[in-house]
Protein backbone atom coordinates (compact mmCIF):
# COMPACT_ATOMS: atom_id res chain seq x y z
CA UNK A 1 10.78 -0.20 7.95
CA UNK A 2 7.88 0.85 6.11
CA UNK A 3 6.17 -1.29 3.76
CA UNK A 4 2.86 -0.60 1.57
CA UNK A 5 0.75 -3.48 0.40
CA UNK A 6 -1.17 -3.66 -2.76
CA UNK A 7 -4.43 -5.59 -1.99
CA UNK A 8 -4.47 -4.79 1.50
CA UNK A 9 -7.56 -6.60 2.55
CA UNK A 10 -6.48 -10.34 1.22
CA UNK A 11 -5.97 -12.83 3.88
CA UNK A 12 -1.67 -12.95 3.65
CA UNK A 13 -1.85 -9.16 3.48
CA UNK A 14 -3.50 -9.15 6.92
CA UNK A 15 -1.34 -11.05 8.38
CA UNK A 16 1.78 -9.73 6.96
CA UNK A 17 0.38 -6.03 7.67
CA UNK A 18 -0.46 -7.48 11.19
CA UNK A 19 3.38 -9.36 11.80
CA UNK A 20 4.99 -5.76 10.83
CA UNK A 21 3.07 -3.94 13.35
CA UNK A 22 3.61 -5.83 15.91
CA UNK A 23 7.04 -5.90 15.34
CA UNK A 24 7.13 -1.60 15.06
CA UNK A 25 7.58 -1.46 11.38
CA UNK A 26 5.16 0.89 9.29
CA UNK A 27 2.67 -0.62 7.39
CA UNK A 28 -0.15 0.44 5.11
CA UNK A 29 -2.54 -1.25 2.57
CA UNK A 30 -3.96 0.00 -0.76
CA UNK A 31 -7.97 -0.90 -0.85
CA UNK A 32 -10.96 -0.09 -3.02
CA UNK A 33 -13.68 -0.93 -0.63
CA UNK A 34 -14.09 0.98 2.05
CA UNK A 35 -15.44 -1.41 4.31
CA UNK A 36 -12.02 -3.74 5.29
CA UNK A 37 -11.35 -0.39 6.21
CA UNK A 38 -11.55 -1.74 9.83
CA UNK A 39 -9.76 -5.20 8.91
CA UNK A 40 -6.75 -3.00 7.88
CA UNK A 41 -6.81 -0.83 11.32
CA UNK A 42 -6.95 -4.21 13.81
CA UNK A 43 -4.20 -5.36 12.30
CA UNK A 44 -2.20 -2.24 12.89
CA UNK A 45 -2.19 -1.08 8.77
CA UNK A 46 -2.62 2.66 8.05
CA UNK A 47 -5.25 2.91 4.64
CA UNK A 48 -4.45 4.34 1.32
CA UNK A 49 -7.74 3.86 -0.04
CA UNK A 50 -7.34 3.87 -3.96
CA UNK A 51 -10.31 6.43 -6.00
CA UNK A 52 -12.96 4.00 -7.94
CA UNK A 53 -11.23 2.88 -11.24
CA UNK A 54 -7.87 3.60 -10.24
CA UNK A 55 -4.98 0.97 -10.12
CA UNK A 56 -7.02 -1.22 -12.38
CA UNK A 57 -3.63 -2.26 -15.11
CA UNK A 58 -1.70 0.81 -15.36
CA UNK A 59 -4.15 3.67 -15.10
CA UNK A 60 -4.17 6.33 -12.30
CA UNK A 61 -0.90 4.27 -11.41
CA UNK A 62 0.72 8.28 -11.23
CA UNK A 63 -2.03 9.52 -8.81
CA UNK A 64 -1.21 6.43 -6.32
CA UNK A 65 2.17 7.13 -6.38
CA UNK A 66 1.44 11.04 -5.42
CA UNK A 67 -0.28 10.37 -2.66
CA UNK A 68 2.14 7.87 -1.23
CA UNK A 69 4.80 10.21 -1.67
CA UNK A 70 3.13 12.70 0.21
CA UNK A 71 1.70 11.01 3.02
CA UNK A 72 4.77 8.79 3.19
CA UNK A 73 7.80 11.56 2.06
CA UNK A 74 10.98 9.19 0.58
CA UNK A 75 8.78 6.51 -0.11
CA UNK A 76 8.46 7.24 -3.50
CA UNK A 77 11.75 7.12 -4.59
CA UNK A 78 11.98 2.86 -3.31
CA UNK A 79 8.58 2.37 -5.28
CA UNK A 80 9.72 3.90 -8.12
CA UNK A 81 13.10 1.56 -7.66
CA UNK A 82 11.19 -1.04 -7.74
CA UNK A 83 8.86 -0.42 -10.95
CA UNK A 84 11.65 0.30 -12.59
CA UNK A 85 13.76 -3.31 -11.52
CA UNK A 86 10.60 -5.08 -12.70
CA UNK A 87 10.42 -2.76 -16.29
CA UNK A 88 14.30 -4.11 -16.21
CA UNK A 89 13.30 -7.77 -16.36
């Protein structure tokens, strides 16, 4: 399975990110500061680091989504599910 994590760095994300890779799933984490870089790779997360001011509400949401979709191809289109099931509530 692969799985992406908004706020990669806070303490459940680590261990969730950690649980998945030890179990063989895919797992990365979005992050703004570049220094949990190295808390994301010991516990086995791959890093989508976002651009300063991006992801902040709803701006640079579309950029985000790009570069998941290329780095991860097919991802998009469950992320995209999903945004839209929450829009639906």
């Amino acid at each position: 399975m692969r799985v992406v994590i908004a706020g990669g760095h806070g303490k459940i994300a680590l261990l969730t990110e950690k649980l998945l890779a030890d179990r063989g799933d895919s797992v990365a984490g979005f992050i703004r500061n570049p220094d949990h870089a190295a808390d994301l790779e010991a516990a086995g997360a791959e890093l989508f680091m976002l651009p300063k001011g991006v992801g902040r509400g709803r701006r640079g949401w579309d950029r985000i989504l790009a570069e998941l979709a290329a780095r991860w191809p097919g991802a998009l289109t469950l992320v995209t599910q999903n945004v839209d099931d929450l829009h639906a509530r």
